[in-house]
Protein backbone atom coordinates (compact mmCIF):
# COMPACT_ATOMS: atom_id res chain seq x y z
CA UNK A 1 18.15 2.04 -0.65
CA UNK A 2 15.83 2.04 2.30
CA UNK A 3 13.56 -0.73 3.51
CA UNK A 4 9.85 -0.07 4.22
CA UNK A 5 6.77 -2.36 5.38
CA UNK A 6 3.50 -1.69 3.53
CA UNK A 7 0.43 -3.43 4.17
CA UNK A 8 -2.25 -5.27 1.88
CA UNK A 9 -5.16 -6.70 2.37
CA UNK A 10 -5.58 -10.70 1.42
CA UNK A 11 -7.47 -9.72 -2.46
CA UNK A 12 -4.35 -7.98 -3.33
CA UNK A 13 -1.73 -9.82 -1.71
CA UNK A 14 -3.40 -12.21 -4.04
CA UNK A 15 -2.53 -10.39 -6.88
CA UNK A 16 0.60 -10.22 -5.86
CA UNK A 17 1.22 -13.99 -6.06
CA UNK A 18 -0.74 -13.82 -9.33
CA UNK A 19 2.21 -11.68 -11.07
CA UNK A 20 5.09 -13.63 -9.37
CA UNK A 21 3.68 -17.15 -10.76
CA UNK A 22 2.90 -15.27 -13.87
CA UNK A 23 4.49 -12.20 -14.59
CA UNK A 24 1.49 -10.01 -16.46
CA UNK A 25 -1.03 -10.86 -14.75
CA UNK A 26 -0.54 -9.88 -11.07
CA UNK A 27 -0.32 -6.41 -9.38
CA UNK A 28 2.56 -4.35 -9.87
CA UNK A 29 1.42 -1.46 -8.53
CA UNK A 30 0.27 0.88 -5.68
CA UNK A 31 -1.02 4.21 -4.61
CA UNK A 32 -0.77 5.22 -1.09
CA UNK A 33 -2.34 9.03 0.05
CA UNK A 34 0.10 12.07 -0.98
CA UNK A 35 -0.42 13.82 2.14
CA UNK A 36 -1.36 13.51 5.52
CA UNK A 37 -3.93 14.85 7.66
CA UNK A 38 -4.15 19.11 7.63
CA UNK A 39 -3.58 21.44 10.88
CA UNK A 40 -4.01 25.04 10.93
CA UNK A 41 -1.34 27.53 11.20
CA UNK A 42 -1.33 31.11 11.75
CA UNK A 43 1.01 32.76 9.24
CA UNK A 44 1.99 36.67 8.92
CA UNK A 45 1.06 38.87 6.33
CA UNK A 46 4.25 38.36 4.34
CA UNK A 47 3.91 34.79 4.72
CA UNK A 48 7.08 33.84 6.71
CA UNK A 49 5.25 30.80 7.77
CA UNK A 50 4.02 29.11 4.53
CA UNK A 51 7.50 29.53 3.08
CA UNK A 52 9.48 27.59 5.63
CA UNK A 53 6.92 24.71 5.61
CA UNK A 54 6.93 24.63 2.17
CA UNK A 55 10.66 24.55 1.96
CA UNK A 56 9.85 21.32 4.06
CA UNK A 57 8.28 19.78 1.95
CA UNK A 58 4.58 20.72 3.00
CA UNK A 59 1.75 21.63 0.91
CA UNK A 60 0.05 25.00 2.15
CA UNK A 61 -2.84 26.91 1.22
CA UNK A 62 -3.45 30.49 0.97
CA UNK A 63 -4.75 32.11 4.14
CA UNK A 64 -7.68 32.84 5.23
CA UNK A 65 -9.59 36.77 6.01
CA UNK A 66 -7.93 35.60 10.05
CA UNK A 67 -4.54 34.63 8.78
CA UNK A 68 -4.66 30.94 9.07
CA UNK A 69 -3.77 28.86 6.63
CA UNK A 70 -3.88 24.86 6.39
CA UNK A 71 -0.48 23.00 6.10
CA UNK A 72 -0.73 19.06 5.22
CA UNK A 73 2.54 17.09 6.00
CA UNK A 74 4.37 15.50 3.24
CA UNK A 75 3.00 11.36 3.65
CA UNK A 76 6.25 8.98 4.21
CA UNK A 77 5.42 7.45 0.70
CA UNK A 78 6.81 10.80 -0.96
CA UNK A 79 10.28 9.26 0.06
CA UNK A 80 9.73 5.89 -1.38
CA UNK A 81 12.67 5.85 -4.16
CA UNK A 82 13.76 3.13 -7.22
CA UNK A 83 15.80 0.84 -5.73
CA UNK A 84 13.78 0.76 -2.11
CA UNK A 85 12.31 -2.82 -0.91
CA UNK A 86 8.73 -2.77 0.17
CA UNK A 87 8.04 -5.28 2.52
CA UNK A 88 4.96 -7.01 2.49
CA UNK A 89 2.91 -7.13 5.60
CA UNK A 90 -0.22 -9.41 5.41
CA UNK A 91 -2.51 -11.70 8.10
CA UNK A 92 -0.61 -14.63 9.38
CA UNK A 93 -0.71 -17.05 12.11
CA UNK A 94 1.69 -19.00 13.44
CA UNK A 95 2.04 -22.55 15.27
CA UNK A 96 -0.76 -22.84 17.75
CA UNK A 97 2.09 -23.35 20.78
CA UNK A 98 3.29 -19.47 20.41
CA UNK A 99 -0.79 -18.84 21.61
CA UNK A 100 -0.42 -15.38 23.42
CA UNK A 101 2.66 -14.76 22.98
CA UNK A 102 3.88 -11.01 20.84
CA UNK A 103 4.04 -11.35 17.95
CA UNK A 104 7.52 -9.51 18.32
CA UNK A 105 8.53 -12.08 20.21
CA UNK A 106 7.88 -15.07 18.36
CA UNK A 107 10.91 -16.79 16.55
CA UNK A 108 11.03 -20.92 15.12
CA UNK A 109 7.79 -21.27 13.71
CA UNK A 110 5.58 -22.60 10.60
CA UNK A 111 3.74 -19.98 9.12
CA UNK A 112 0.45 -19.80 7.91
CA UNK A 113 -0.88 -16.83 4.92
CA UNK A 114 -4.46 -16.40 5.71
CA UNK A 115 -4.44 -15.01 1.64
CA UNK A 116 -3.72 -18.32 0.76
CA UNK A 117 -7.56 -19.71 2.09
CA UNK A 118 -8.49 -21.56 5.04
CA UNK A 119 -5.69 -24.02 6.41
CA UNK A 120 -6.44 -27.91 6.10
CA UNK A 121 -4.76 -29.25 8.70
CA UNK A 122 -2.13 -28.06 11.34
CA UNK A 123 -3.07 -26.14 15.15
CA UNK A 124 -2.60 -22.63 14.56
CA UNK A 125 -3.24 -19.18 16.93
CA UNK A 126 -6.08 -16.74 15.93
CA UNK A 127 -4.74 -14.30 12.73
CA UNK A 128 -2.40 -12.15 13.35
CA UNK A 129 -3.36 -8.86 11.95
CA UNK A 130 -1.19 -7.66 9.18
CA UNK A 131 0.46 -4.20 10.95
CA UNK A 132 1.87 -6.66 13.66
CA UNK A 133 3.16 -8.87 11.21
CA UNK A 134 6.99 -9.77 11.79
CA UNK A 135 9.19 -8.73 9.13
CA UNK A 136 10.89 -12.23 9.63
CA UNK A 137 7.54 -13.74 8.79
CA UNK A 138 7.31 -11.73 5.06
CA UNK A 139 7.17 -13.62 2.15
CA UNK A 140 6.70 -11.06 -0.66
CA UNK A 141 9.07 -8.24 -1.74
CA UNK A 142 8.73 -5.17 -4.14
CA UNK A 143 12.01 -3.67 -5.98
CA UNK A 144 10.63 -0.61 -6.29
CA UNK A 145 10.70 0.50 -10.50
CA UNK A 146 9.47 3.70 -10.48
CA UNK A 147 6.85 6.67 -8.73
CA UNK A 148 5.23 9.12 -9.33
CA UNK A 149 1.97 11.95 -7.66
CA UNK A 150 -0.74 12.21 -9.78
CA UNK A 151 -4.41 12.71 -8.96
CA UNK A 152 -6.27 9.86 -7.82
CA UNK A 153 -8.75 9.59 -11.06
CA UNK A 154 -6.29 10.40 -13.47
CA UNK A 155 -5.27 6.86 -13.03
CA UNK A 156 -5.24 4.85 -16.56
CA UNK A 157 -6.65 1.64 -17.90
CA UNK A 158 -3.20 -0.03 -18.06
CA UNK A 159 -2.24 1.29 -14.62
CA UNK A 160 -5.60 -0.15 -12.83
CA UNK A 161 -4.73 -3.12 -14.48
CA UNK A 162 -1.06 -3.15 -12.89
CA UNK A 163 -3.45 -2.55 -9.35
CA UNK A 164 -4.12 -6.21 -9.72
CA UNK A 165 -7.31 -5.14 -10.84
CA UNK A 166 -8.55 -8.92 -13.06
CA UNK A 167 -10.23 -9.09 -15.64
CA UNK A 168 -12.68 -12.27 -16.35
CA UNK A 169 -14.48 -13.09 -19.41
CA UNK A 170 -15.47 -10.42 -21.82
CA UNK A 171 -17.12 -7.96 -19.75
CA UNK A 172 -16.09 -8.30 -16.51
CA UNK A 173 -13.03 -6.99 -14.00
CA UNK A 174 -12.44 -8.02 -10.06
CA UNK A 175 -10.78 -6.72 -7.92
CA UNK A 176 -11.22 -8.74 -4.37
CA UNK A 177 -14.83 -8.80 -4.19
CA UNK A 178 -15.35 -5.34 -6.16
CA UNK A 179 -16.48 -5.70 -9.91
CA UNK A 180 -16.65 -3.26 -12.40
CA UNK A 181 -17.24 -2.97 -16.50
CA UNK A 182 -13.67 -1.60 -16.97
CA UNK A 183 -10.37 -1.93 -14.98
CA UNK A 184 -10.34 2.25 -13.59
CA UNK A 185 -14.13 1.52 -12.51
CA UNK A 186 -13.44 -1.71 -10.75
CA UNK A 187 -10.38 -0.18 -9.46
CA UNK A 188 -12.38 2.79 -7.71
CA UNK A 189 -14.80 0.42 -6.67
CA UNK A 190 -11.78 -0.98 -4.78
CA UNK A 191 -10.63 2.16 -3.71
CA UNK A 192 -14.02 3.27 -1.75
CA UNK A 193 -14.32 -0.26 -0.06
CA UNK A 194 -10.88 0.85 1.14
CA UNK A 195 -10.90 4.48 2.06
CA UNK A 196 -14.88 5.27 2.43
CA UNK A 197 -18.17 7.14 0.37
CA UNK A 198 -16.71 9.85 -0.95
CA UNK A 199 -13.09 9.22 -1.12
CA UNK A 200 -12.70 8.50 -4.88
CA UNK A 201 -14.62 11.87 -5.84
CA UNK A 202 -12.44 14.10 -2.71
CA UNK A 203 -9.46 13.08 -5.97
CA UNK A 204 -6.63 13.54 -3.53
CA UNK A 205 -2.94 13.53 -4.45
CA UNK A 206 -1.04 9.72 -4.68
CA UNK A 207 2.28 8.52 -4.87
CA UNK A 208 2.04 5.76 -6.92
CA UNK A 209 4.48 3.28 -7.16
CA UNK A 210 5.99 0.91 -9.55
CA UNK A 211 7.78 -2.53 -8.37
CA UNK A 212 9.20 -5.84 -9.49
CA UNK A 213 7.39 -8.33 -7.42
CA UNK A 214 9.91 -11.40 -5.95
CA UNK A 215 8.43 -14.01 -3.32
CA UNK A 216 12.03 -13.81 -0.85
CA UNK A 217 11.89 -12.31 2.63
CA UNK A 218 13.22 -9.11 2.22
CA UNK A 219 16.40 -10.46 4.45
CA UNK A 220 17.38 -12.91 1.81
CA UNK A 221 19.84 -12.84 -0.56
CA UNK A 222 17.48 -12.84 -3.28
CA UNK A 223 15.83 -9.71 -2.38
CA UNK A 224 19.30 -7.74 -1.16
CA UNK A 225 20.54 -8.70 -4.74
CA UNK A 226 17.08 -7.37 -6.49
């Protein structure tokens, strides 16, 4: 078992609090990219090339009327097993006197969790953003259940759901500040405001992963004993 940060954005750190005060209802779920970013390679006409890297773990295509092919690396999320913690990195702040310092180097404090709202009292230093989060300042913890790649679309109903995707009312489903008629359409709705126009119909490749969500630093006992 292997522990590994992973960062949300306030909506569905949200939704992450939703399913630990009320297990159901909350996100239990994630998909992070497959793959990462392509490079060219020139292979030989036997394909020596393509076979090692595939033997690596990378995905290549076929080559081209030159010889070159395109390789894309294997993302760290492939590696994400059951039984792995995920760490949850999101915006915090902390007591107004650490002002300037690293956050790295910051150690007794009171922490604030800018997904909780606006703070109503207390001196605090500007937000700090969620990849420089401390892992001593997480409060949330996954127990990772299950993965699995599929194509980004082929998500399901129940699955967008498990997203933290909401639904309100009759008609309606929220995710954040995206809205759609069903959960898969309010989840891609979620997905572009994420990733860009365009990235829901490119369909790439996702791991996505299953956890049990527990609100314990992923240093405590509760979440070593998960």
């Amino acid at each position: 078992m292997k522990d590994v940060p992973i960062i949300f954005s306030a909506p569905m750190v949200q939704g992450l609090l939703r399913e630990i005060k009320v297990p159901g209802t909350g996100k239990t779920m994630t998909r992070r990219l497959a793959w990462g970013a392509p490079f060219s390679v020139y292979d030989d006409e036997d394909g020596h090339k393509a076979k090692r890297l595939r033997v690596e773990g990378y995905k290549v295509s076929g080559p081209d009327d030159t010889g070159m092919r395109l390789a894309w690396p294997p993302s760290p999320w492939q590696s994400v097993k059951v039984g792995d913690r995920l760490w949850v990195r999101e915006t915090t702040s902390a007591e107004h006197r650490w002002a300037g310092t690293k956050p790295s180097l910051i150690t007794d404090t009171d922490v604030w969790y800018w997904a909780d709202g606006n703070p109503d009292d207390g001196d605090w230093t500007k937000p700090i953003v969620s990849i420089h989060m401390p892992r001593r300042f997480s409060r949330i913890t996954m127990i990772v259940t299950a993965t699995k790649i599929e194509r980004l679309t082929a998500i399901s109903e129940a699955d967008a759901l498990a997203e933290g995707v909401e639904r309100r009312g009759d008609r309606d489903y929220w995710a954040g500040l995206n809205r759609g008629t069903d959960a898969v359409a309010c989840f891609s709705a979620l997905w572009l405001s994420l990733h860009g126009m365009g990235s829901w119909d490119k369909n790439p490749e996702v791991v996505a992963i299953s956890a049990r969500v527990i609100k314990a630093n992923v240093d405590a006992p509760e979440a070593r004993a998960a």
